[in-house]
N, C-alpha and C. Protein backbone atom coordinates (compact mmCIF):
# COMPACT_ATOMS: atom_id res chain seq x y z
N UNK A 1 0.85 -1.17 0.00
CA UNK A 1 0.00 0.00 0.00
C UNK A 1 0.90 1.23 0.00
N UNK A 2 0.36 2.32 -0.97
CA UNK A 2 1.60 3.81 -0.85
C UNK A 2 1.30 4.28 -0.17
N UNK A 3 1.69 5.50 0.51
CA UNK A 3 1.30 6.15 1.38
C UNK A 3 0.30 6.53 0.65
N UNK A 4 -0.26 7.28 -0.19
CA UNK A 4 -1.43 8.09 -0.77
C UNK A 4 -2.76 6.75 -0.25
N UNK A 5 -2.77 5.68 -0.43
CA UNK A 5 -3.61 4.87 -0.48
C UNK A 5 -3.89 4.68 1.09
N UNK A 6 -2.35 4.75 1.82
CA UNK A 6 -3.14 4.94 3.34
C UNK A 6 -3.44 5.79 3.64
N UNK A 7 -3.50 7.04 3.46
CA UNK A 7 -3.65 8.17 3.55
C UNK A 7 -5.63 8.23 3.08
N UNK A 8 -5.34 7.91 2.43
CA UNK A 8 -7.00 8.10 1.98
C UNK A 8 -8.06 6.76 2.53
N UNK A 9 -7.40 5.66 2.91
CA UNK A 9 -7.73 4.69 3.56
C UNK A 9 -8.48 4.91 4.87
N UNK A 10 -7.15 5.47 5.70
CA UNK A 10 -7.59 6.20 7.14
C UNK A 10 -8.67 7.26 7.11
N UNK A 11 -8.77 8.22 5.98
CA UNK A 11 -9.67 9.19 6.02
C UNK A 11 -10.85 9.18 5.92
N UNK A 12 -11.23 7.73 4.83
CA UNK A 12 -12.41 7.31 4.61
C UNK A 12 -12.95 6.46 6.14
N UNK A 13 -12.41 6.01 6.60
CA UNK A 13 -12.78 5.05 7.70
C UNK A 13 -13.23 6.26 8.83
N UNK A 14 -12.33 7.39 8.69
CA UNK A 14 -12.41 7.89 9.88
C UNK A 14 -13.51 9.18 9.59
N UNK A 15 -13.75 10.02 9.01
CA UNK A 15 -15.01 11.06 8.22
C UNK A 15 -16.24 10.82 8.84
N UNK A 16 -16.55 9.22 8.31
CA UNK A 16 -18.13 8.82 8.50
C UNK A 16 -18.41 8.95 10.39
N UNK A 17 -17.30 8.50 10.95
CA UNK A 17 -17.24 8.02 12.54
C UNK A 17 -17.25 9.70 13.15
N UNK A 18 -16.47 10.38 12.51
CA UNK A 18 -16.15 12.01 13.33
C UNK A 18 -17.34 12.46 13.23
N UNK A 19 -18.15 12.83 11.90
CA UNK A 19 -19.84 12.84 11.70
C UNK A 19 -20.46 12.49 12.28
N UNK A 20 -20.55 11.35 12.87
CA UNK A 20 -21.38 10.92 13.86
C UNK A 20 -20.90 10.69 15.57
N UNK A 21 -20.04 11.36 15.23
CA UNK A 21 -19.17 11.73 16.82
C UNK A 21 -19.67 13.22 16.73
N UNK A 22 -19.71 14.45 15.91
CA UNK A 22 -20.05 15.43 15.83
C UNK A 22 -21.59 15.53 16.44
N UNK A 23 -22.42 14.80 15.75
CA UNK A 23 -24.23 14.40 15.90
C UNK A 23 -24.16 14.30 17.53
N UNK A 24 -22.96 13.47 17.79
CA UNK A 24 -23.32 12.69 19.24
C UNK A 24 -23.36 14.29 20.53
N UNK A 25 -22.06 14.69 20.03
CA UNK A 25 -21.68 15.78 21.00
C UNK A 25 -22.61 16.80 20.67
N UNK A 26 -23.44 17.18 19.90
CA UNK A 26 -25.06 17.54 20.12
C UNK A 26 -25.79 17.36 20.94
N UNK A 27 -26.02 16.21 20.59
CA UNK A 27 -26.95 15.37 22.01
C UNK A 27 -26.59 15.82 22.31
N UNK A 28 -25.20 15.47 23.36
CA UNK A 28 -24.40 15.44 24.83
C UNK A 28 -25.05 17.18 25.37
N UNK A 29 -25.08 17.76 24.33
CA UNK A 29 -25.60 19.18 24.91
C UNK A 29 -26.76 19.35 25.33
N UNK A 30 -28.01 19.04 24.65
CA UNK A 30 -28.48 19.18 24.69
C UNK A 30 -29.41 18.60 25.97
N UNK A 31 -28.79 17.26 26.22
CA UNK A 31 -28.50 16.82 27.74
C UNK A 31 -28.36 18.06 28.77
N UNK A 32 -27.14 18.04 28.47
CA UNK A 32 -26.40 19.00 29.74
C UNK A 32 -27.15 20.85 29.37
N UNK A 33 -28.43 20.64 28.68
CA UNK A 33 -29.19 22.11 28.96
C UNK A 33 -30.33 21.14 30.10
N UNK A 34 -30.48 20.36 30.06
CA UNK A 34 -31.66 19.56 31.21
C UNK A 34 -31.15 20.12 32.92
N UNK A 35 -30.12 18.90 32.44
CA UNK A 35 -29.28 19.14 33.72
C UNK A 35 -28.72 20.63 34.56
N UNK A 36 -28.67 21.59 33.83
CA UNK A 36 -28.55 22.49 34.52
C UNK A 36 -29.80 22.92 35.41
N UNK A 37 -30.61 22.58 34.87
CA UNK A 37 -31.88 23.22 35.97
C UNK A 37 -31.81 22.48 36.90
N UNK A 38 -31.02 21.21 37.29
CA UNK A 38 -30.65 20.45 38.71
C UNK A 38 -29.17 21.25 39.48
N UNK A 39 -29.04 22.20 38.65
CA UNK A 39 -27.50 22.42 39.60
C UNK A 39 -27.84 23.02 41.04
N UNK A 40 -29.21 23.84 40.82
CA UNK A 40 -29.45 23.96 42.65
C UNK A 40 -29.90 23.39 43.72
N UNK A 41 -30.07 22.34 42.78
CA UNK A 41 -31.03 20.85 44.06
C UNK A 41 -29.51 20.11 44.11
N UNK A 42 -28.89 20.48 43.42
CA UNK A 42 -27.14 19.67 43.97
C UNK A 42 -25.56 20.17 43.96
N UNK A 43 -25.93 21.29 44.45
CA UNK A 43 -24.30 22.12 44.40
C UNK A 43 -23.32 21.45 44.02
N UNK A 44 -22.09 21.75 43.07
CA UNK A 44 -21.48 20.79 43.00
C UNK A 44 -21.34 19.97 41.44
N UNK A 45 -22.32 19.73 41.57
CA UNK A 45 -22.82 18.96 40.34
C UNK A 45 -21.84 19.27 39.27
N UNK A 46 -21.89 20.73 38.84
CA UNK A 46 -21.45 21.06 37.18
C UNK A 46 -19.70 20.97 37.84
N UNK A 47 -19.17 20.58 38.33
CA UNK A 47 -17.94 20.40 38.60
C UNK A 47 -17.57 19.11 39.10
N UNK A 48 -18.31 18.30 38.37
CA UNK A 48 -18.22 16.66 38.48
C UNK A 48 -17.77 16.26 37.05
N UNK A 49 -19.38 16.94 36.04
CA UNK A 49 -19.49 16.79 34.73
C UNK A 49 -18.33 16.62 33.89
N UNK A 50 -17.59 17.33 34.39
CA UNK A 50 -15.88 17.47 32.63
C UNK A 50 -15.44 16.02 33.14
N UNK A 51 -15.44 16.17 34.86
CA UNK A 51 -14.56 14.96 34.86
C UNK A 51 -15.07 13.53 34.83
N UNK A 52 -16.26 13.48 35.15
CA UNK A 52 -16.81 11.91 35.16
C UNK A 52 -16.62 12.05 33.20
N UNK A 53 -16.91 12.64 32.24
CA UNK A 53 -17.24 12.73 31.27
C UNK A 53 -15.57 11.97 30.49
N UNK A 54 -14.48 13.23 31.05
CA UNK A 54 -13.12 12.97 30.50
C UNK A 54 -13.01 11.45 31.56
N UNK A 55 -13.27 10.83 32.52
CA UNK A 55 -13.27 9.39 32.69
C UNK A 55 -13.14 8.27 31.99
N UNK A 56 -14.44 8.74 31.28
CA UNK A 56 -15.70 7.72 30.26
C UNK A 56 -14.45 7.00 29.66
N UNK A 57 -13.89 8.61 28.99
CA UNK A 57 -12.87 7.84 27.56
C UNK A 57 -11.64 7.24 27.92
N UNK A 58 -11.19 7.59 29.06
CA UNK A 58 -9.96 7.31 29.49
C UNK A 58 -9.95 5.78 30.19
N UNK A 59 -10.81 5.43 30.85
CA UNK A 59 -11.16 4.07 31.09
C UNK A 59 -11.46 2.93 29.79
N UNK A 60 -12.61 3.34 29.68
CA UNK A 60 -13.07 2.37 28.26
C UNK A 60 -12.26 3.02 27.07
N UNK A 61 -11.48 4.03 26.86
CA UNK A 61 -10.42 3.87 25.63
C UNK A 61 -9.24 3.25 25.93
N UNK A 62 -9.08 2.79 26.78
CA UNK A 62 -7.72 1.59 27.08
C UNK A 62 -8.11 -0.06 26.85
N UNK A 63 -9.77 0.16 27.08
CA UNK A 63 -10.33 -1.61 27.09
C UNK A 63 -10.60 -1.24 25.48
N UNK A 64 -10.80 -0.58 24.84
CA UNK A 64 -11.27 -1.23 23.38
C UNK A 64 -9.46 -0.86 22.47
N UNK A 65 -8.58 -0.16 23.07
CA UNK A 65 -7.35 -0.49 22.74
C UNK A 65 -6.51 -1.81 22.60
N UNK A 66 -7.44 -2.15 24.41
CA UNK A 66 -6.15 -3.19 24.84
C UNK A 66 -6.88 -4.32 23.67
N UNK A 67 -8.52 -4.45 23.43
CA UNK A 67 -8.92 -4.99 22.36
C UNK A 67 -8.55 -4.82 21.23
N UNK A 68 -8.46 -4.01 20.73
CA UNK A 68 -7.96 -3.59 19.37
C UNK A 68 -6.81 -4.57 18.77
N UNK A 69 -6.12 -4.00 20.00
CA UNK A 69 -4.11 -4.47 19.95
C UNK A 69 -4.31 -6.10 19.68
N UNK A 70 -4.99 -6.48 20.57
CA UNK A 70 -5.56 -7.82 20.57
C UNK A 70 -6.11 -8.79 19.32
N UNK A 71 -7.55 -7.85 18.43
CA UNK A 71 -7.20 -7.90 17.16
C UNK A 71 -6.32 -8.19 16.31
N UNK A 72 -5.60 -7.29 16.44
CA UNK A 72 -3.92 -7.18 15.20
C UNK A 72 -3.37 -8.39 15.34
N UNK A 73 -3.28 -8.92 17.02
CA UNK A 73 -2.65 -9.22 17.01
C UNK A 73 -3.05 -10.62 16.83
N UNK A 74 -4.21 -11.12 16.50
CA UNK A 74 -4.79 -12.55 16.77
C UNK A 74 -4.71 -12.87 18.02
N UNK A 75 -5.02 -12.73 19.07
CA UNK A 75 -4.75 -12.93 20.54
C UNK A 75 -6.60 -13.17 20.60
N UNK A 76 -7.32 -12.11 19.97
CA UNK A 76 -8.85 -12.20 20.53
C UNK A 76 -9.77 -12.49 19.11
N UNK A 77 -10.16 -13.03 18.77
CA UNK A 77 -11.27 -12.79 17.81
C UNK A 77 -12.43 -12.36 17.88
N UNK A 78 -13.15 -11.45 16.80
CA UNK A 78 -14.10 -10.25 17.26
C UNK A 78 -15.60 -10.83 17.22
N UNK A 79 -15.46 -11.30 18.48
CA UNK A 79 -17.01 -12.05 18.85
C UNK A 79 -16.93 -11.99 20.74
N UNK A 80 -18.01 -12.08 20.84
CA UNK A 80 -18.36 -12.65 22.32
C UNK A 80 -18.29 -13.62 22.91
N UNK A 81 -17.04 -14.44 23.42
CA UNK A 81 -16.68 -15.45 23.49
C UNK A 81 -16.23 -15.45 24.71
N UNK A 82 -16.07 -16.77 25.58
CA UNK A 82 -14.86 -16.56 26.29
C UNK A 82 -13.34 -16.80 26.08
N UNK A 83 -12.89 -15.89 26.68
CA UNK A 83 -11.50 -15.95 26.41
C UNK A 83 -10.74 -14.65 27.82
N UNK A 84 -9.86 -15.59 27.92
CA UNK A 84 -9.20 -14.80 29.82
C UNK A 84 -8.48 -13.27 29.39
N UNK A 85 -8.29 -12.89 28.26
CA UNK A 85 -7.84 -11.84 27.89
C UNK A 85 -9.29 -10.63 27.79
N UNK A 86 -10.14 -11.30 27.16
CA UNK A 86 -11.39 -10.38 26.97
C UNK A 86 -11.78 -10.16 28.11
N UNK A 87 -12.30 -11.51 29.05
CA UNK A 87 -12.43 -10.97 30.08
C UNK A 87 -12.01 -10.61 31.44
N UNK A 88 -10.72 -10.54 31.64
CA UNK A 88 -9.89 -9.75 32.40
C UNK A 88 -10.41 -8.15 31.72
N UNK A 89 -10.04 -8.07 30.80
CA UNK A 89 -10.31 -6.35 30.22
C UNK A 89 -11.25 -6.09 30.07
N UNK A 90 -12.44 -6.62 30.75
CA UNK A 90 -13.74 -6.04 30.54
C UNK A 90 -13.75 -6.03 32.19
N UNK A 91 -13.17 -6.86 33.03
CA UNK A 91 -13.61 -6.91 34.61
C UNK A 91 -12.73 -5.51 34.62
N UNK A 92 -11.17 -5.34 34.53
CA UNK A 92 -11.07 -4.65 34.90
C UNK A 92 -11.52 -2.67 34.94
N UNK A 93 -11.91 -2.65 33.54
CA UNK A 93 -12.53 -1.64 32.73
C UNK A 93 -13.88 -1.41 33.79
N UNK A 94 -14.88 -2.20 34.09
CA UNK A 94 -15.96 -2.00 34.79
C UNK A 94 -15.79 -1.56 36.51
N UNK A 95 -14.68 -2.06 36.68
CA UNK A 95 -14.09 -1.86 38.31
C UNK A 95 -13.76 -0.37 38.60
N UNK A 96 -12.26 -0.07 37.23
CA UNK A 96 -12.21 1.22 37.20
C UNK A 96 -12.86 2.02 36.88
N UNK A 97 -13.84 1.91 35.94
CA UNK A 97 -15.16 2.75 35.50
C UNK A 97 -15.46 3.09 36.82
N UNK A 98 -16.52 2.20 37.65
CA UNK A 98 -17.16 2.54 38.65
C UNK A 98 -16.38 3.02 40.29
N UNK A 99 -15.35 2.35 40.48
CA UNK A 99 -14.66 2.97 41.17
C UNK A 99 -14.00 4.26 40.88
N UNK A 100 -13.67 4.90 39.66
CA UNK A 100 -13.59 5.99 39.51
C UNK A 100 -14.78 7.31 39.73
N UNK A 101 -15.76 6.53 39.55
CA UNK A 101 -16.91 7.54 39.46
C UNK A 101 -16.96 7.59 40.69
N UNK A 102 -17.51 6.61 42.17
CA UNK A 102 -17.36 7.23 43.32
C UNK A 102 -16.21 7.70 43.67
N UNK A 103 -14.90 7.93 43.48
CA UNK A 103 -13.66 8.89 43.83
C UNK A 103 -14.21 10.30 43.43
N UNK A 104 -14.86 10.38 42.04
CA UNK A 104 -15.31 11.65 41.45
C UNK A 104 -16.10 12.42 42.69
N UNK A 105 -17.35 11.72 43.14
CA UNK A 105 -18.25 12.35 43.78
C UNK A 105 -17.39 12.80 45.31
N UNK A 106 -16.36 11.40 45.87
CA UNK A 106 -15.80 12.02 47.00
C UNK A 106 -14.96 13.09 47.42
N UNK A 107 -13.99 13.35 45.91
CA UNK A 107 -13.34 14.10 45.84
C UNK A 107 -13.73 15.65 45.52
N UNK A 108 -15.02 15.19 44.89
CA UNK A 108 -15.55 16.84 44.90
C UNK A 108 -16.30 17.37 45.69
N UNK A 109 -16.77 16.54 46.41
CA UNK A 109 -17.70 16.95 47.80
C UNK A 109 -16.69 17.22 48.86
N UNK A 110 -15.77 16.76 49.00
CA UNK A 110 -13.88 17.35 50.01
C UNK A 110 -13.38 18.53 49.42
N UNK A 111 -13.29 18.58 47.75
CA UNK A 111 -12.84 19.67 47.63
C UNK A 111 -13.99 21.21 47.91
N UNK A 112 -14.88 20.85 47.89
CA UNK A 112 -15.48 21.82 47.72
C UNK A 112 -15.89 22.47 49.15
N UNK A 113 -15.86 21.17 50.20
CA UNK A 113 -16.22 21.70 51.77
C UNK A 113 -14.70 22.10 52.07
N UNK A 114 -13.65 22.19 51.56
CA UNK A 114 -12.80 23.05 51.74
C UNK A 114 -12.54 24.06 51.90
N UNK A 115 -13.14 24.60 50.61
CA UNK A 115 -12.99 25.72 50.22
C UNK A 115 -14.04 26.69 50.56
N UNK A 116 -13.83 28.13 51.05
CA UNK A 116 -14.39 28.44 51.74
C UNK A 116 -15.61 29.25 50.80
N UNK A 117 -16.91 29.73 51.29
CA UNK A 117 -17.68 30.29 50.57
C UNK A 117 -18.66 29.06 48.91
N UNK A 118 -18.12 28.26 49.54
CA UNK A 118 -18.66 27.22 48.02
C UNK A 118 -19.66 26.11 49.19
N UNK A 119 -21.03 26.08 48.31
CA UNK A 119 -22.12 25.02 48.60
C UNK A 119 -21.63 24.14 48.08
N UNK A 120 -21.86 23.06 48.88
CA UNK A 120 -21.96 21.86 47.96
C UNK A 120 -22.93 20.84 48.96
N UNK A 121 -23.38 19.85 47.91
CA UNK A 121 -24.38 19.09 47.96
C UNK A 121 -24.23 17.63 49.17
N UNK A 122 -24.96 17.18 49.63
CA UNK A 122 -24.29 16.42 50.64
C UNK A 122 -23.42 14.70 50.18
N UNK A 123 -22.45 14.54 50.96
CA UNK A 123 -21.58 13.59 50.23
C UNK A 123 -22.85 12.49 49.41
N UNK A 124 -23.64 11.91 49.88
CA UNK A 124 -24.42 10.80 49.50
C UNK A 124 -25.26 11.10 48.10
N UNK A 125 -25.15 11.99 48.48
CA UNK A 125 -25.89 13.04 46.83
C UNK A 125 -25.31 12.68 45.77
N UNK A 126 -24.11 13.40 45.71
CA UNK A 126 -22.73 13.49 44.98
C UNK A 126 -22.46 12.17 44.50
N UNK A 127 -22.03 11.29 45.41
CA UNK A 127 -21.85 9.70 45.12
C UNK A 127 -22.34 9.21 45.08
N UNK A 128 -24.30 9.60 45.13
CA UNK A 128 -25.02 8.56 44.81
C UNK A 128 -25.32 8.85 43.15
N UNK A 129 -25.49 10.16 42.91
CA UNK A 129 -25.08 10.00 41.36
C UNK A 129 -23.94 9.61 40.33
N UNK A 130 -22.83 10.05 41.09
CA UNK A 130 -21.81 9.35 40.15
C UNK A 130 -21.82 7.70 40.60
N UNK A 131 -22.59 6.81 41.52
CA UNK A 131 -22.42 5.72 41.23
C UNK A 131 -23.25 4.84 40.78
N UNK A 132 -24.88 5.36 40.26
CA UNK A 132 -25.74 5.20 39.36
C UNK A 132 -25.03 5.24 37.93
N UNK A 133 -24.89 6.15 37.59
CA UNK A 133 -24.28 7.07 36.34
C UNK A 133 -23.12 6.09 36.02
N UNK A 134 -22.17 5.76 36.46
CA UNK A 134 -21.01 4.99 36.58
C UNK A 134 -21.46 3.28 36.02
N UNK A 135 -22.07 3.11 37.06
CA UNK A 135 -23.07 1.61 36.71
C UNK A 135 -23.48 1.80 35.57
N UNK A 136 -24.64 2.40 35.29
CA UNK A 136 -25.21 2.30 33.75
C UNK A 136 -24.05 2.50 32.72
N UNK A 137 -23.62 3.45 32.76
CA UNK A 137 -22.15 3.88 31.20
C UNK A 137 -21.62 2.57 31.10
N UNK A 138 -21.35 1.79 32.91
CA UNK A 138 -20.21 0.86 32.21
C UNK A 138 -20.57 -0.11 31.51
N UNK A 139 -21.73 -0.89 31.87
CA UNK A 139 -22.46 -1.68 31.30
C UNK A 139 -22.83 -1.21 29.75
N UNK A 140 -23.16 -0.41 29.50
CA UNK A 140 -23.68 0.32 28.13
C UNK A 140 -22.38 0.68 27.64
N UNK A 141 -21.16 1.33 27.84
CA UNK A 141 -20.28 1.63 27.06
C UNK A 141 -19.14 0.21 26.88
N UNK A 142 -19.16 -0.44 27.43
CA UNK A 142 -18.35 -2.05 28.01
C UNK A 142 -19.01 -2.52 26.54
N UNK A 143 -20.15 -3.28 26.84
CA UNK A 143 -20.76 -4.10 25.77
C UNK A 143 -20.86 -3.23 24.31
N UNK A 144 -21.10 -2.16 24.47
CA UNK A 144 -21.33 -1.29 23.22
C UNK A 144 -20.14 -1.51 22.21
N UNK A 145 -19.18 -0.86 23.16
CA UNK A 145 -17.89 -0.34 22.68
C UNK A 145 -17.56 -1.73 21.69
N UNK A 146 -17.31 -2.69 22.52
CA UNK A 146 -16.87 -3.90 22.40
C UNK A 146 -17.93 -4.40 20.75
N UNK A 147 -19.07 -4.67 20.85
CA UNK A 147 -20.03 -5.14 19.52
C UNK A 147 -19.77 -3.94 18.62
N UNK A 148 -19.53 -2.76 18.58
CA UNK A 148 -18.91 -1.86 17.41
C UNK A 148 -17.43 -2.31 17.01
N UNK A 149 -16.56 -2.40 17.65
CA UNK A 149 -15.38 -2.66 17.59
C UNK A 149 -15.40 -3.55 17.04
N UNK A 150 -15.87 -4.96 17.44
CA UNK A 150 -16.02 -6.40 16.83
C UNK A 150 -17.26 -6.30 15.21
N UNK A 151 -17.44 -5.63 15.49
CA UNK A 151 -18.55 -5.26 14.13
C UNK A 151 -17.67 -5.15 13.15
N UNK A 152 -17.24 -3.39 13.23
CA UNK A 152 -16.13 -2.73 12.61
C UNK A 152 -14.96 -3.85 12.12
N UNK A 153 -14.18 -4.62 12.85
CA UNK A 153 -13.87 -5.22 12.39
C UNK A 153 -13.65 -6.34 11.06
N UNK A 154 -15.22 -6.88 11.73
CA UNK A 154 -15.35 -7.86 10.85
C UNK A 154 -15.61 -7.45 9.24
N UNK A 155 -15.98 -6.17 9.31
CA UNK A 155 -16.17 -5.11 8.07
C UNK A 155 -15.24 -4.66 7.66
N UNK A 156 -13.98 -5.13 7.45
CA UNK A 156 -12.76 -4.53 7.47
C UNK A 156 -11.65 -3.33 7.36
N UNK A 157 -12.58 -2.61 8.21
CA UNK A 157 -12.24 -1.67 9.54
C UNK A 157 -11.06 -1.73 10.01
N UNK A 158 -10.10 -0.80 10.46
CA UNK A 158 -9.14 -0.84 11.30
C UNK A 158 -9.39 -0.18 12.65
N UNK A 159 -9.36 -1.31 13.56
CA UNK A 159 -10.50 -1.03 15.03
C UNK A 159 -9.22 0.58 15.40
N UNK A 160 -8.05 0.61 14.83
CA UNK A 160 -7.70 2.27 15.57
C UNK A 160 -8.26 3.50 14.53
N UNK A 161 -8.82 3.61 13.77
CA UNK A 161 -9.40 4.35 13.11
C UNK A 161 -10.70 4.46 14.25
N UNK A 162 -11.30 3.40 14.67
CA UNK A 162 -12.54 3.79 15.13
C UNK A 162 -12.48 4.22 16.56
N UNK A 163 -11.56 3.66 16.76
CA UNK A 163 -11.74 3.52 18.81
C UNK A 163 -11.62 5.30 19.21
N UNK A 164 -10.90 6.05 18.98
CA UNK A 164 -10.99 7.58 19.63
C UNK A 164 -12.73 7.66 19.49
N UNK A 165 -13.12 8.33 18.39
CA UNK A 165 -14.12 8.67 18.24
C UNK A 165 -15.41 7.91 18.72
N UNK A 166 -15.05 7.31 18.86
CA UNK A 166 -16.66 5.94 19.52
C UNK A 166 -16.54 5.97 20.97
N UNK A 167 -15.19 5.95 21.47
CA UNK A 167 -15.08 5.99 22.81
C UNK A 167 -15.73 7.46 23.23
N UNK A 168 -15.07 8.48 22.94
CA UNK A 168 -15.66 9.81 22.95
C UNK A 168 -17.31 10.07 23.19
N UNK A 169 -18.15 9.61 21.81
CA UNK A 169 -19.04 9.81 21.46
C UNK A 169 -19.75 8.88 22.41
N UNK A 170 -19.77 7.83 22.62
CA UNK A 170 -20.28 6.98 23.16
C UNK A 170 -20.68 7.55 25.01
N UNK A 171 -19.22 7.90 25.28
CA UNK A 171 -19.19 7.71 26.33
C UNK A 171 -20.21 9.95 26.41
N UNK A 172 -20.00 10.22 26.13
CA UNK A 172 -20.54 11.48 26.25
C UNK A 172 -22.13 11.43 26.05
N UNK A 173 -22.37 10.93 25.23
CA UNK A 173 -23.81 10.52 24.57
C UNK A 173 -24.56 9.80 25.94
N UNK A 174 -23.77 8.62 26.39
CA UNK A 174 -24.27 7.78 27.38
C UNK A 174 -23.86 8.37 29.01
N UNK A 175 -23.30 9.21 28.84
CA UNK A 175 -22.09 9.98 30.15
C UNK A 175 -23.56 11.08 30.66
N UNK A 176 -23.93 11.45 29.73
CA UNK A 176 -24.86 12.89 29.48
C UNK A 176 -26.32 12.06 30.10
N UNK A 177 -26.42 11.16 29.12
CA UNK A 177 -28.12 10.14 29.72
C UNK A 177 -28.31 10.00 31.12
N UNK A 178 -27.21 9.24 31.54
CA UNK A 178 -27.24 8.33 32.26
C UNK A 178 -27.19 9.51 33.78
N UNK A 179 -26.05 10.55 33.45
CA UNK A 179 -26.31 11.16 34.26
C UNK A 179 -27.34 12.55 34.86
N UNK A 180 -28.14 12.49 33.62
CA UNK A 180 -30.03 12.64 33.88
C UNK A 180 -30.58 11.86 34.83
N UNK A 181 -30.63 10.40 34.57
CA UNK A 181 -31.15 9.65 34.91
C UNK A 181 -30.94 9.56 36.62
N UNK A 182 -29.49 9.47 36.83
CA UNK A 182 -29.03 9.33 37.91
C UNK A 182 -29.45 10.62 38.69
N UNK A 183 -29.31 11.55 38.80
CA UNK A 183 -29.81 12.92 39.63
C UNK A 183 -31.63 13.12 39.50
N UNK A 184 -32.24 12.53 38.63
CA UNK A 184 -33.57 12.18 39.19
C UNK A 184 -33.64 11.09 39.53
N UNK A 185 -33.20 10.04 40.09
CA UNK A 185 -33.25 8.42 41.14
C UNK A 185 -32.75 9.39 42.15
N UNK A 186 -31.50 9.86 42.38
CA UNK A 186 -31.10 10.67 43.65
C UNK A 186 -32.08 11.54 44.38
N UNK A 187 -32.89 12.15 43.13
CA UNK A 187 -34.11 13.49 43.44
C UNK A 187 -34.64 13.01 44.18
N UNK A 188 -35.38 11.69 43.75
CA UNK A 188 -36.34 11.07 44.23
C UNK A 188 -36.10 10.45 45.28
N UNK A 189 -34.87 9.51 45.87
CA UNK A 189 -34.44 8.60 46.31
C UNK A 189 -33.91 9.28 48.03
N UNK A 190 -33.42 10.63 47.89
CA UNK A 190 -32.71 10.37 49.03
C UNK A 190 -33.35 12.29 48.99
């Protein structure tokens, strides 16, 4: 292959996915115009958002990497199977997912009773949404990620063309839902 041919290879694969990574981060807004009318029933809140959000990708873009790599490398084949490589990287991906999200809520409910002159919402609040929110993404971005990737594949796709942008989109799209969802169960709940 010349370079010109990869060159236009990568671009085509990657166009259609940014387009609909573009569509996604729409949504994601249009979400986060909901959610603001909860920022006074939960102080706090909009200073969770960047980071549970920049999480999403940073967790589940290492599990559909460490998949990817896996791919190339014949180590995994792109199905739902068992195999101790897939699922090690899906246990661990769901652990750190969700254990990251309650660090999110603890750490911002500490930082914020720190600091002087700043409300914030009470710890159980805080962490009871990021660990709703956390639960649902991982489950939904875990399996998702994974049946696009293995899709993509089998379509002969190069799973690193796709993985930034899906991880992104995905996780923002589902980052944004889920954490609707979660601050009305909290509304209601506690």
């Amino acid at each position: 292959m010349t370079f010109r041919e990869g060159f236009w290879s990568i671009y085509r694969e990657a166009i259609p996915v940014l387009l609909i990574a573009l569509l996604g981060g729409l949504f994601a807004g249009l979400v986060l115009e909901e959610i603001i009318e909860s920022v006074a029933q939960f102080p706090g809140l909009l200073v969770m958002i960047p980071v549970f959000l920049a999480t999403r990708g940073n967790v589940y873009g290492a599990l559909v990497g460490r998949i990817a790599s896996g791919l190339h490398q014949g180590l995994l084949e792109p199905r739902f199977e068992y195999n101790e490589r897939l699922v090690n990287a899906v246990l661990a991906s769901f652990i750190n997912g969700i254990g990251i999200s309650i660090t999110i809520g603890v750490i911002t409910w500490i930082g914020l009773t720190l600091l002087p002159g700043w409300e914030v919402a009470p710890l159980s609040h805080l962490v009871g949404i990021m660990l709703i929110s956390g639960v649902l993404t991982s489950f939904v971005l875990i399996f998702g990620l994974l049946a696009l990737l293995f899709a993509g594949y089998k379509l002969g796709y190069d799973p690193d063309n796709l993985v930034g942008p899906i991880v992104t989109t995905l996780g923002d799209v589902f980052g944004m839902l889920f954490l609707l969802i979660a601050i009305y169960v909290v509304g209601v709940l506690l």
